[in-house]
C-alpha atoms as a PDB file:
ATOM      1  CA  UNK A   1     -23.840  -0.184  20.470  1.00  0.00           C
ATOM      2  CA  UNK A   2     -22.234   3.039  18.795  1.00  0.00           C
ATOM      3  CA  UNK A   3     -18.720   2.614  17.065  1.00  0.00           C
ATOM      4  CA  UNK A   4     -16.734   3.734  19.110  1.00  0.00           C
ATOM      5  CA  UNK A   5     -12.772   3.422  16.882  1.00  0.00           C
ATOM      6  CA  UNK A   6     -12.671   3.503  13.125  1.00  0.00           C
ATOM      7  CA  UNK A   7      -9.567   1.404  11.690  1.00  0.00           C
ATOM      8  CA  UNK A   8      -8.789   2.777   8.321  1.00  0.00           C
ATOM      9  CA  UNK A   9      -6.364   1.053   5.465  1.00  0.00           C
ATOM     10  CA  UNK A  10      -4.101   3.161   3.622  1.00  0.00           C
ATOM     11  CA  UNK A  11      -2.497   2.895   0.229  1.00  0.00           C
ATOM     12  CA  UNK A  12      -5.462   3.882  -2.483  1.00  0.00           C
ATOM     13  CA  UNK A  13      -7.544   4.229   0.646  1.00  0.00           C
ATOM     14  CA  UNK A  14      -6.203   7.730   2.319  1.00  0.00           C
ATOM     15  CA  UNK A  15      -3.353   8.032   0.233  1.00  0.00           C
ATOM     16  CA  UNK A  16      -3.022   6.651  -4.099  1.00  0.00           C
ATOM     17  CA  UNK A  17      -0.306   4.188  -4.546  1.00  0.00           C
ATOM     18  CA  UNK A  18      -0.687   2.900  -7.971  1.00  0.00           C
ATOM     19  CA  UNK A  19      -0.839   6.009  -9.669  1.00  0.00           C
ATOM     20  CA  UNK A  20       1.857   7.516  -7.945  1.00  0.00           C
ATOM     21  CA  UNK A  21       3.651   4.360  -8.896  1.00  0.00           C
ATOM     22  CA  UNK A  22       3.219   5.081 -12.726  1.00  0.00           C
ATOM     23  CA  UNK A  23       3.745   8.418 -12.175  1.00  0.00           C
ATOM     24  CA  UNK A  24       7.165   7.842 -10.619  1.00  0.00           C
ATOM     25  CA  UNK A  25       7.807   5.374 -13.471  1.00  0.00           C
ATOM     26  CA  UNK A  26       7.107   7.387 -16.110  1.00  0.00           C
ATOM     27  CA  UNK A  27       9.523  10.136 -14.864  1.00  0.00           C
ATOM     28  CA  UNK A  28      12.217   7.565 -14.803  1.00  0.00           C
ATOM     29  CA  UNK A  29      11.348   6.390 -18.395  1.00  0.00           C
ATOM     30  CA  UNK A  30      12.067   9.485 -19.739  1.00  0.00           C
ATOM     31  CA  UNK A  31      16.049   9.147 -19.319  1.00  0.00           C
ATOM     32  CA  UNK A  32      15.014   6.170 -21.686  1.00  0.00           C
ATOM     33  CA  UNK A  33      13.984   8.249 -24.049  1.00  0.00           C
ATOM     34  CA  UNK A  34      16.542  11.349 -23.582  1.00  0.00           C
ATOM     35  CA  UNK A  35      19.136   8.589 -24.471  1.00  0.00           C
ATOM     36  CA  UNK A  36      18.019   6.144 -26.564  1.00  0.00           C
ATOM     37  CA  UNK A  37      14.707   7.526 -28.299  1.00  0.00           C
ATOM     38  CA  UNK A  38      12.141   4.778 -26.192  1.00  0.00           C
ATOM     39  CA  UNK A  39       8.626   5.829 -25.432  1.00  0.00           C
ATOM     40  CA  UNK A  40       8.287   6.216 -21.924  1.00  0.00           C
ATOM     41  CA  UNK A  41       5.083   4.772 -21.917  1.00  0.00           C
ATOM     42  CA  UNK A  42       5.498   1.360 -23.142  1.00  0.00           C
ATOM     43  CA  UNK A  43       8.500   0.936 -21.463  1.00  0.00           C
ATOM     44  CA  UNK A  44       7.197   1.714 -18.146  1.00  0.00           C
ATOM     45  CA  UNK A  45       4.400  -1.267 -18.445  1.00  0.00           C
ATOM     46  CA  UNK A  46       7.453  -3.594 -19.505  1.00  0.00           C
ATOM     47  CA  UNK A  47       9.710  -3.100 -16.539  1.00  0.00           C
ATOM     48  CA  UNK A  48       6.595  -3.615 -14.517  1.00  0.00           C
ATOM     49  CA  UNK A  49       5.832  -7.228 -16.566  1.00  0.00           C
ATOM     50  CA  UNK A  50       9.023  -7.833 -15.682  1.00  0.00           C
ATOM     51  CA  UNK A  51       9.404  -6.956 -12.246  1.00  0.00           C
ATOM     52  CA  UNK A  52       6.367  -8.947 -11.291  1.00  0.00           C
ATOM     53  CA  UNK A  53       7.320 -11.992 -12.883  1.00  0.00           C
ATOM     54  CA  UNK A  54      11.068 -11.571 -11.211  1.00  0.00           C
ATOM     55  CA  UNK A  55       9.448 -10.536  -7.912  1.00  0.00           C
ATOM     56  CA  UNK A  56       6.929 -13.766  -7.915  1.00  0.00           C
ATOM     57  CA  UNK A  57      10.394 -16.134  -8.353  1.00  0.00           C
ATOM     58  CA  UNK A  58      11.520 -14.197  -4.977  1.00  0.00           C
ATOM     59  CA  UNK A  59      13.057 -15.917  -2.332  1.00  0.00           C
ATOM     60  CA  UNK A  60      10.905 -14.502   0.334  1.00  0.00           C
ATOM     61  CA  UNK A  61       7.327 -14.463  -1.892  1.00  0.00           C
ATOM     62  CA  UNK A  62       5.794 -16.615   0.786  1.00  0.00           C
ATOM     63  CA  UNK A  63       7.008 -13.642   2.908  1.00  0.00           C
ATOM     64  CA  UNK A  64       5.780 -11.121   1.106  1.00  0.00           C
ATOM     65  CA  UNK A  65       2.306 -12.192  -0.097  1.00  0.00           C
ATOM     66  CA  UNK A  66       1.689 -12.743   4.009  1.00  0.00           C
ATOM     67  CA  UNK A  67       3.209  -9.082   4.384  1.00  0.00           C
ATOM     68  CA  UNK A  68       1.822  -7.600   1.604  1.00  0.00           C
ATOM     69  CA  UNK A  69       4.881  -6.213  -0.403  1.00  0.00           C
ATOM     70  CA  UNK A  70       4.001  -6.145  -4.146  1.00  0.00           C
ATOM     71  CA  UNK A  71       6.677  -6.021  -6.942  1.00  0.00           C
ATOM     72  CA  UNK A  72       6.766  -2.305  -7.352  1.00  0.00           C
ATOM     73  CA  UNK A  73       7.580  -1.715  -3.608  1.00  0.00           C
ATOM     74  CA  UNK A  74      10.923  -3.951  -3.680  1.00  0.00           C
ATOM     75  CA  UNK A  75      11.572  -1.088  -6.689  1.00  0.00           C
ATOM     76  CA  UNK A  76      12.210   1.240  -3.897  1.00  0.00           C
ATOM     77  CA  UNK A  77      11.780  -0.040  -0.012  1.00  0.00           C
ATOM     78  CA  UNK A  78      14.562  -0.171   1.708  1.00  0.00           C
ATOM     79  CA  UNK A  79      13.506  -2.636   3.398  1.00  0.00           C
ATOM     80  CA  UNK A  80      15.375  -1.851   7.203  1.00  0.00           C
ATOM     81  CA  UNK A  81      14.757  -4.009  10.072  1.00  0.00           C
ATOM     82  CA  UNK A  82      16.556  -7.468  12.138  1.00  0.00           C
ATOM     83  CA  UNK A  83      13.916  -9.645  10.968  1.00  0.00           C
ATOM     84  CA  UNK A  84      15.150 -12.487   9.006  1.00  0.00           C
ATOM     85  CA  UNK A  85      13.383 -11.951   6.394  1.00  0.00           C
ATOM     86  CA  UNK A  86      13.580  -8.690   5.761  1.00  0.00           C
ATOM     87  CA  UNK A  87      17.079  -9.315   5.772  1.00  0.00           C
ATOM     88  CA  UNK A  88      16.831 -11.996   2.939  1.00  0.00           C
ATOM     89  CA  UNK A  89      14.685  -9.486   0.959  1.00  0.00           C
ATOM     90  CA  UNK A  90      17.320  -6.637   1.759  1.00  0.00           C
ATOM     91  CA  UNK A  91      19.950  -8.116   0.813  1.00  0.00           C
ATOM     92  CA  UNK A  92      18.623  -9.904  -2.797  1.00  0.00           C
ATOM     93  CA  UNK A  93      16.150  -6.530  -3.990  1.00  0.00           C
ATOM     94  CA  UNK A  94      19.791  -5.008  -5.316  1.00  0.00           C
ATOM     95  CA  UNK A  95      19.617  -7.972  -7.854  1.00  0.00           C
ATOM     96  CA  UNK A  96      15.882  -7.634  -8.308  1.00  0.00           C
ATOM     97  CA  UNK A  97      16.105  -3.751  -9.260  1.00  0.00           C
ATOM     98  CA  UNK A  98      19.128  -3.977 -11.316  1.00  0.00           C
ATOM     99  CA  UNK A  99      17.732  -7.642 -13.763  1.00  0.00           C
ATOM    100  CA  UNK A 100      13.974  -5.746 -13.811  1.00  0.00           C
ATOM    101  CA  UNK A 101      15.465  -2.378 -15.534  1.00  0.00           C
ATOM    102  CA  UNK A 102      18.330  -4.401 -17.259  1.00  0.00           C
ATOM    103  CA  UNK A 103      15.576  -6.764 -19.234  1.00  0.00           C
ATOM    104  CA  UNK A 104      13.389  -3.984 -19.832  1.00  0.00           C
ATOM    105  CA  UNK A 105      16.103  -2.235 -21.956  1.00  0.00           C
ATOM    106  CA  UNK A 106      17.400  -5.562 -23.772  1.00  0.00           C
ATOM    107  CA  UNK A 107      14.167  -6.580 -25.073  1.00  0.00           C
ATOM    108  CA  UNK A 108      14.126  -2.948 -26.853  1.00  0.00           C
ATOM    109  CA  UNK A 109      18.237  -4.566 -27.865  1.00  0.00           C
ATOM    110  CA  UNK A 110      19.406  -1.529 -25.600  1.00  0.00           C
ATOM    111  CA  UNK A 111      22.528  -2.711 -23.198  1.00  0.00           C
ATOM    112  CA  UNK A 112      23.459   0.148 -21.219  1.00  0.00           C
ATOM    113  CA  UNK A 113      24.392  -0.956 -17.665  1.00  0.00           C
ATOM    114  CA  UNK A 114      24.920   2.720 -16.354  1.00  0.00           C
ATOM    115  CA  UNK A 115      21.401   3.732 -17.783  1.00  0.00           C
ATOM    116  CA  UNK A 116      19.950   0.691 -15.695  1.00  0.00           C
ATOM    117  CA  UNK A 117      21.216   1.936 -12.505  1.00  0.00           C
ATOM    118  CA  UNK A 118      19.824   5.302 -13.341  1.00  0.00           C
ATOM    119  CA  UNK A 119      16.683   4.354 -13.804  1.00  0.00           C
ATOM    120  CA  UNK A 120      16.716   2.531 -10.739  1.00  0.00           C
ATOM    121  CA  UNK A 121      18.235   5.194  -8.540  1.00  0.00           C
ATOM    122  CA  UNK A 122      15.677   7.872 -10.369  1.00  0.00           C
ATOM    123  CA  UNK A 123      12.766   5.855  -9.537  1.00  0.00           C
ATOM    124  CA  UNK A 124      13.510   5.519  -5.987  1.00  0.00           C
ATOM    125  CA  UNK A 125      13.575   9.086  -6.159  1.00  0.00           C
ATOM    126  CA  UNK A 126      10.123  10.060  -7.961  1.00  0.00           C
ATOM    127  CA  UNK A 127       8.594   7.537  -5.655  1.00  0.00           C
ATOM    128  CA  UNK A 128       9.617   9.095  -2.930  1.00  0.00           C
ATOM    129  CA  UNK A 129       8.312  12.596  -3.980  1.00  0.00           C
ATOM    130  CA  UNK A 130       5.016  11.286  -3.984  1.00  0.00           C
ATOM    131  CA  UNK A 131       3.736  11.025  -0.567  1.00  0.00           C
ATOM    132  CA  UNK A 132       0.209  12.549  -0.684  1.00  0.00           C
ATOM    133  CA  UNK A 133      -3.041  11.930   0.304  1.00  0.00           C
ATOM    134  CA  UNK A 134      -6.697  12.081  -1.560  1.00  0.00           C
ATOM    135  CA  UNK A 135      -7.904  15.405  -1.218  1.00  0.00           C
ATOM    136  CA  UNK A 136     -11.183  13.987   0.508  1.00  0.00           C
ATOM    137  CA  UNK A 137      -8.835  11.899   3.275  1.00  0.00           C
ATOM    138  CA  UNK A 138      -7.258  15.035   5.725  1.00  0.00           C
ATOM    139  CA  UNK A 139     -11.325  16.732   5.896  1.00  0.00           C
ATOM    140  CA  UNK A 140     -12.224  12.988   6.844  1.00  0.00           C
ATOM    141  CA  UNK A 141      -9.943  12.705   9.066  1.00  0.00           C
ATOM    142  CA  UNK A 142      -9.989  15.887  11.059  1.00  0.00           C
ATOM    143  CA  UNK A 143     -13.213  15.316  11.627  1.00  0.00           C
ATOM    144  CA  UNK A 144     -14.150  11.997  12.812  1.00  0.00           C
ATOM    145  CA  UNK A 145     -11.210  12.152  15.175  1.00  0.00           C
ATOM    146  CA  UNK A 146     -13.144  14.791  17.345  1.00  0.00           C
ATOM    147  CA  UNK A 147     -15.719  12.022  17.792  1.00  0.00           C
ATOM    148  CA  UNK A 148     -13.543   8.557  17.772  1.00  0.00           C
ATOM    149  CA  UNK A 149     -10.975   7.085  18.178  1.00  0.00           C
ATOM    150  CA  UNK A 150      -8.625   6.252  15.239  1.00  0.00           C
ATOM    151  CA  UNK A 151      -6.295   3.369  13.822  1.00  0.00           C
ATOM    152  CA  UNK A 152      -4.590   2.636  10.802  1.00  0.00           C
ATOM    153  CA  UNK A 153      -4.313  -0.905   9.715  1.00  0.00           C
ATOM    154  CA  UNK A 154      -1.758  -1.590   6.576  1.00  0.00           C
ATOM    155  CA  UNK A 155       0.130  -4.140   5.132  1.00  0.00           C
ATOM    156  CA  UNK A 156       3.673  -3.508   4.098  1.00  0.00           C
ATOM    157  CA  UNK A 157       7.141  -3.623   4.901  1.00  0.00           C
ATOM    158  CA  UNK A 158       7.472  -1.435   8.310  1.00  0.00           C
ATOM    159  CA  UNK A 159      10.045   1.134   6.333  1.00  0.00           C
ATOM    160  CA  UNK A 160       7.985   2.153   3.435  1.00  0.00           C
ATOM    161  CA  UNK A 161       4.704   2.210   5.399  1.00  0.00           C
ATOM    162  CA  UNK A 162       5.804   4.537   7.550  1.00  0.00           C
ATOM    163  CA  UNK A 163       7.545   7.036   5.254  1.00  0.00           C
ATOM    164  CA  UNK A 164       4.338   6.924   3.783  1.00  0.00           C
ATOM    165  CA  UNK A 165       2.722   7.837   6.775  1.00  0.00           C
ATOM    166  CA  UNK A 166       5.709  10.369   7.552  1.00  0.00           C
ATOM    167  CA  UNK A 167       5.578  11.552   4.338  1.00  0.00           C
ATOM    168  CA  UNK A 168       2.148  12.389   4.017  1.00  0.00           C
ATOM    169  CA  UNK A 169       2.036  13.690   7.460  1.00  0.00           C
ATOM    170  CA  UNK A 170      -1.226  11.132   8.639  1.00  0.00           C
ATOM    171  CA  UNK A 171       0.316  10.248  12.067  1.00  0.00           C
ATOM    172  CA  UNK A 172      -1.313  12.136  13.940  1.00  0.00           C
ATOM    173  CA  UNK A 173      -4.181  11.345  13.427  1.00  0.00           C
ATOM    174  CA  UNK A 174      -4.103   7.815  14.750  1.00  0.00           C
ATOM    175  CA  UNK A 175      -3.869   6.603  18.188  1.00  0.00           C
ATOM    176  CA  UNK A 176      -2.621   3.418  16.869  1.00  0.00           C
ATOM    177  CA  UNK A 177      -0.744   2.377  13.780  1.00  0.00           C
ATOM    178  CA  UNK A 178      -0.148  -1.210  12.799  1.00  0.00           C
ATOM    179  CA  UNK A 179       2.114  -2.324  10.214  1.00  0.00           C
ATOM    180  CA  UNK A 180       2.089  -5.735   8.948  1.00  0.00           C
ATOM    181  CA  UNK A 181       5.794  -5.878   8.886  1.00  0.00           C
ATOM    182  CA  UNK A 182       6.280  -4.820  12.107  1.00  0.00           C
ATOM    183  CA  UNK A 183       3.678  -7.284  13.801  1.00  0.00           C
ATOM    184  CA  UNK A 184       4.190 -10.315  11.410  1.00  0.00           C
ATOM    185  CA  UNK A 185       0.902 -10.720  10.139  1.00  0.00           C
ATOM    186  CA  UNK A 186      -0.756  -9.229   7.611  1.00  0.00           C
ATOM    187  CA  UNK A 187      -4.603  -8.545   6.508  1.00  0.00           C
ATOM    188  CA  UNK A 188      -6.709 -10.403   5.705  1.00  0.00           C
ATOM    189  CA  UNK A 189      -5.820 -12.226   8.776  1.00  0.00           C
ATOM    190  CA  UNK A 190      -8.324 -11.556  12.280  1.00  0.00           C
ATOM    191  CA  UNK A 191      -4.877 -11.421  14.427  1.00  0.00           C
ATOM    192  CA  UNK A 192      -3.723  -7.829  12.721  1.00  0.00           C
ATOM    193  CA  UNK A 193      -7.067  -6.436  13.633  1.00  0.00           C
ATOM    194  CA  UNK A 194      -7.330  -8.148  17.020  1.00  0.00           C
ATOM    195  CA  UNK A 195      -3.992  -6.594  18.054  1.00  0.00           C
ATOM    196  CA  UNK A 196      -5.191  -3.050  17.093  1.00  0.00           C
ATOM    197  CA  UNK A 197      -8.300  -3.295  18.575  1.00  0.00           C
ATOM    198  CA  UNK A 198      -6.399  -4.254  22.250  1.00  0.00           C
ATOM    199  CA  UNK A 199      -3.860  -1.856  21.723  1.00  0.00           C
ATOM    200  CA  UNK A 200      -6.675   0.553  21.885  1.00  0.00           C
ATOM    201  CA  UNK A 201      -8.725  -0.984  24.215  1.00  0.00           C
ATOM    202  CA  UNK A 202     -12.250  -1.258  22.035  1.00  0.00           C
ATOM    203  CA  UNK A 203     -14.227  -4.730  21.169  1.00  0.00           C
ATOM    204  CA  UNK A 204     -14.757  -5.592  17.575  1.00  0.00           C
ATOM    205  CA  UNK A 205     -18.476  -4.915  17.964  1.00  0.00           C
ATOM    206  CA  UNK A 206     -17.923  -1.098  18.797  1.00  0.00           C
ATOM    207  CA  UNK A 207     -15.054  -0.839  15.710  1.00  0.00           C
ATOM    208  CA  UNK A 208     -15.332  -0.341  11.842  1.00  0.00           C
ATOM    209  CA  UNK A 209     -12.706  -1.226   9.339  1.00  0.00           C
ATOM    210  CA  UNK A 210     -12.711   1.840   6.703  1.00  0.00           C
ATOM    211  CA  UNK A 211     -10.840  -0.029   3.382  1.00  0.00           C
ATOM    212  CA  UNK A 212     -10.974  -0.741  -0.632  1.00  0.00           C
ATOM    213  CA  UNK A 213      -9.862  -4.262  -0.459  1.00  0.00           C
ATOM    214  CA  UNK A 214     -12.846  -6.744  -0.059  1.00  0.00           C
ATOM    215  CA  UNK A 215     -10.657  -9.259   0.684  1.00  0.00           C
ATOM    216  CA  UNK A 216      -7.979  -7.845   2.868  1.00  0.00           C
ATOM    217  CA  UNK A 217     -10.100  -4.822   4.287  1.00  0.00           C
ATOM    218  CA  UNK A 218     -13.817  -6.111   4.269  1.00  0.00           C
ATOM    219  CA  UNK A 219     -13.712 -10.098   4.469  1.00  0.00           C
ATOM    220  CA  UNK A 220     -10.820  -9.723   7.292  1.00  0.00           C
ATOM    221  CA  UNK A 221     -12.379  -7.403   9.457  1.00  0.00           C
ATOM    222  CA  UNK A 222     -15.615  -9.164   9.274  1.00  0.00           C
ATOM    223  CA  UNK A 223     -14.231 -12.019  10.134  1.00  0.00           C
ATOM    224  CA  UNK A 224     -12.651 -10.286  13.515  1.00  0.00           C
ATOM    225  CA  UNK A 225     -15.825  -9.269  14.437  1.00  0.00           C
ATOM    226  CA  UNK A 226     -15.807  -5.548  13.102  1.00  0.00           C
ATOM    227  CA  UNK A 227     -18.163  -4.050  10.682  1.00  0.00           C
ATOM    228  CA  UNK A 228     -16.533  -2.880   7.596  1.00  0.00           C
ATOM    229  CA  UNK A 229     -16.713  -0.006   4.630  1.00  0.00           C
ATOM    230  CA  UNK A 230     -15.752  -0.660   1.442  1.00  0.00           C
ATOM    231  CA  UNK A 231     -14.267   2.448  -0.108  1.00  0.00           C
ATOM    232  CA  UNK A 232     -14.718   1.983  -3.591  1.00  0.00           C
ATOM    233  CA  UNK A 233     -13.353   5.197  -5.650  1.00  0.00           C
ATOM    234  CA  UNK A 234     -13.644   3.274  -8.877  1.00  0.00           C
ATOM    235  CA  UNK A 235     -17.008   2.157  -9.191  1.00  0.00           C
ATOM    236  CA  UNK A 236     -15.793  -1.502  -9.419  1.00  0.00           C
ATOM    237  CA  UNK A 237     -18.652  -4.254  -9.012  1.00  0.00           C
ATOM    238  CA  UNK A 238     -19.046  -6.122  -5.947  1.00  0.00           C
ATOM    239  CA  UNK A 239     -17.509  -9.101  -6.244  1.00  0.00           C
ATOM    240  CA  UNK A 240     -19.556 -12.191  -5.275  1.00  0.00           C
ATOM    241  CA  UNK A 241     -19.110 -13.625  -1.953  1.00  0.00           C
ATOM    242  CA  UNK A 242     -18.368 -10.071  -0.686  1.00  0.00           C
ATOM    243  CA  UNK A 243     -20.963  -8.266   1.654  1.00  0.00           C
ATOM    244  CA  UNK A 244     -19.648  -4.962   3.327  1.00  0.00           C
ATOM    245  CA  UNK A 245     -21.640  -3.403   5.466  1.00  0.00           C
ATOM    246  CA  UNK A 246     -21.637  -0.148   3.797  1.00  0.00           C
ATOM    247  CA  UNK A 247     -20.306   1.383   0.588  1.00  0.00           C
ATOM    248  CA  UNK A 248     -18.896   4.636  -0.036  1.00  0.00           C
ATOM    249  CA  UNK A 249     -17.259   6.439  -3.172  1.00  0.00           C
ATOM    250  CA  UNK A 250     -14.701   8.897  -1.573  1.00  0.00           C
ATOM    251  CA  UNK A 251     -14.546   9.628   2.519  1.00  0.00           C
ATOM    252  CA  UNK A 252     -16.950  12.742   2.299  1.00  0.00           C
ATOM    253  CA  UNK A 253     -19.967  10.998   3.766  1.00  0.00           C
ATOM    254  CA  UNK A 254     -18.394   8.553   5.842  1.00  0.00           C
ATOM    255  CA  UNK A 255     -19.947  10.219   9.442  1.00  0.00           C
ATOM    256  CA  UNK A 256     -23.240   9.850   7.895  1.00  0.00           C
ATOM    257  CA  UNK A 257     -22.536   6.529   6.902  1.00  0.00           C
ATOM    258  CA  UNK A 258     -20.967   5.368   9.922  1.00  0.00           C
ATOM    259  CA  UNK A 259     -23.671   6.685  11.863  1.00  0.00           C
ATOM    260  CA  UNK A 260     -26.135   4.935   9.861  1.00  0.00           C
ATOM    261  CA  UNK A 261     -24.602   1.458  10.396  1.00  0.00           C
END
C-alpha cells in the first residue's frame, strides 16, 4: 500500500537545536568576557557540564527523560502549563538557571551575582532569536504536502515546542502536531505515534516516521507499525541493533525515497 501521511520529528530534523544552542551560549559568554576577561568558549562548555549534571539531580528527571526536556532547554523554557509537573519544574528551573551560571563563574574564582543573572536573562534571549529551519526542510515540505498528508511528532515541553514551531513558522504545514508534553508521553514510546496516526485517521502501514534519532524516531515508529527514515545529516554510523528502512543525508530526496519504500 502507498504511504499515505509522513510524521516528521523536529529539533536537528527540520529545524538545528544544538547549534543554535551554542550559538546562543556563546553570545551570552561574551558579557563574561566584556567584564571579567573569560574566553567565551571554554566557558560556554562549562556552564553546560554543569547544567547537565544539576539538571540530572532534578526533581522531575524521571519527568523529563519520559518528556524529553534536556538540560539546555530548562536554560530557557518557560515551562507554562497546569500539569503537575510542569509546575514542579516551573517553579525549581529559577534555582537551576541561577546555580548553573553561578558555578560556572566561581570555578574561574569570579563571584558576581548580577553578571549571573545576566547571563541567564541574555541567553534566554539569543535562544529565542534562533528559530530557523535547515535550508533543505521548507522545499521538503512544500512539496510533499501537495501529495500527503503531514504530522509532526516531537518531544518537549508543550511551550518551547511550539515557539519553535511558531517561531520558525512550520505550522502550517502539518495537519497534526503532537507534543510530548502536551499528550504525556513521549517517543520512543508506540502510544505518541498511535495518537497521531488516529488523530489523522491513517494506519501505521500507510505512514512513515521522517527522524534522526534511531532510538526515539526509528526504533519507536517501527515498533508502532510505521516504516521509518533515518535522517542522518552527520554521516554518523548505524548503530547496531538499528535497521531503518531508508537513509537519507538532508530532505532533498526524500519523495524519491519515500516512493521507493
Amino acid at each position: 500500500m502507498p504511504i499515505a501521511a509522513i510524521l516528521f520529528d523536529l529539533d536537528e530534523t527540520l529545524m538545528p537545536d544544538e547549534s543554535a544552542v551554542e550559538e546562543a551560549l556563546l553570545a551570552a559568554c561574551e558579557l563574561a568576557r566584556e567584564r571579567h576577561g573569560i574566553d567565551p568558549q571554554a566557558l560556554q562548555q562549562s556552564v553546560r557540564e554543569h547544567a547537565r549534571r544539576l539538571w540530572r539531580a532534578s526533581p522531575t528527571i524521571d519527568y523529563c527523560r519520559a518528556i524529553g526536556i534536556s538540560s539546555w532547554e530548562g536554560l530557557w523554557g518557560r515551562f507554562e502549563g497546569d500539569d503537575p509537573d510542569l509546575i514542579a519544574l516551573r517553579e525549581w528551573t529559577p534555582t537551576y538557571r541561577h546555580e548553573s551560571w553561578a558555578r560556572t563563574l566561581a570555578e574561574r574564582g569570579v563571584d558576581d551575582p548580577a553578571l549571573v543573572e545576566l547571563l541567564a536573562t541574555r541567553f534566554q534571549e539569543e535562544r529565542r532569536a534562533r528559530h530557523i529551519v535547515f535550508s533543505d526542510a521548507r522545499p521538503a515540505l512544500e512539496d510533499l504536502r501537495q501529495t500527503h498528508r503531514l504530522a509532526l511528532v516531537t518531544n518537549g515541553a508543550p511551550d518551547l515546542q511550539r515557539e519553535k514551531i511558531e517561531g520558525a513558522d512550520l505550522a502550517r504545514y502539518f495537519e497534526v502536531v503532537t507534543v510530548s508534553g502536551e499528550v504525556g508521553v513521549g517517543k520512543p514510546d508506540e502510544r505518541i505515534f498511535a495518537l497521531t496516526l488516529e488523530r489523522l485517521g491513517v494506519p501505521p502501514h500507510s505512514a512513515v516516521m521522517v527522524g534522526d534519532s534511531l532510538r526515539r524516531d526509528i526504533a519507536g515508529a517501527q515498533r508502532a507499525g510505521l516504516k521509518a527514515i533515518w535522517v542522518n545529516r552527520t554521516g554518523a554510523s548505524l548503530g547496531e541493533g538499528h535497521r531503518p528502512d531508508a537513509q537519507v543525508h538532508d530532505l532533498s530526496r526524500l519523495r524519491d525515497v519515500i516512493s521507493a519504500l
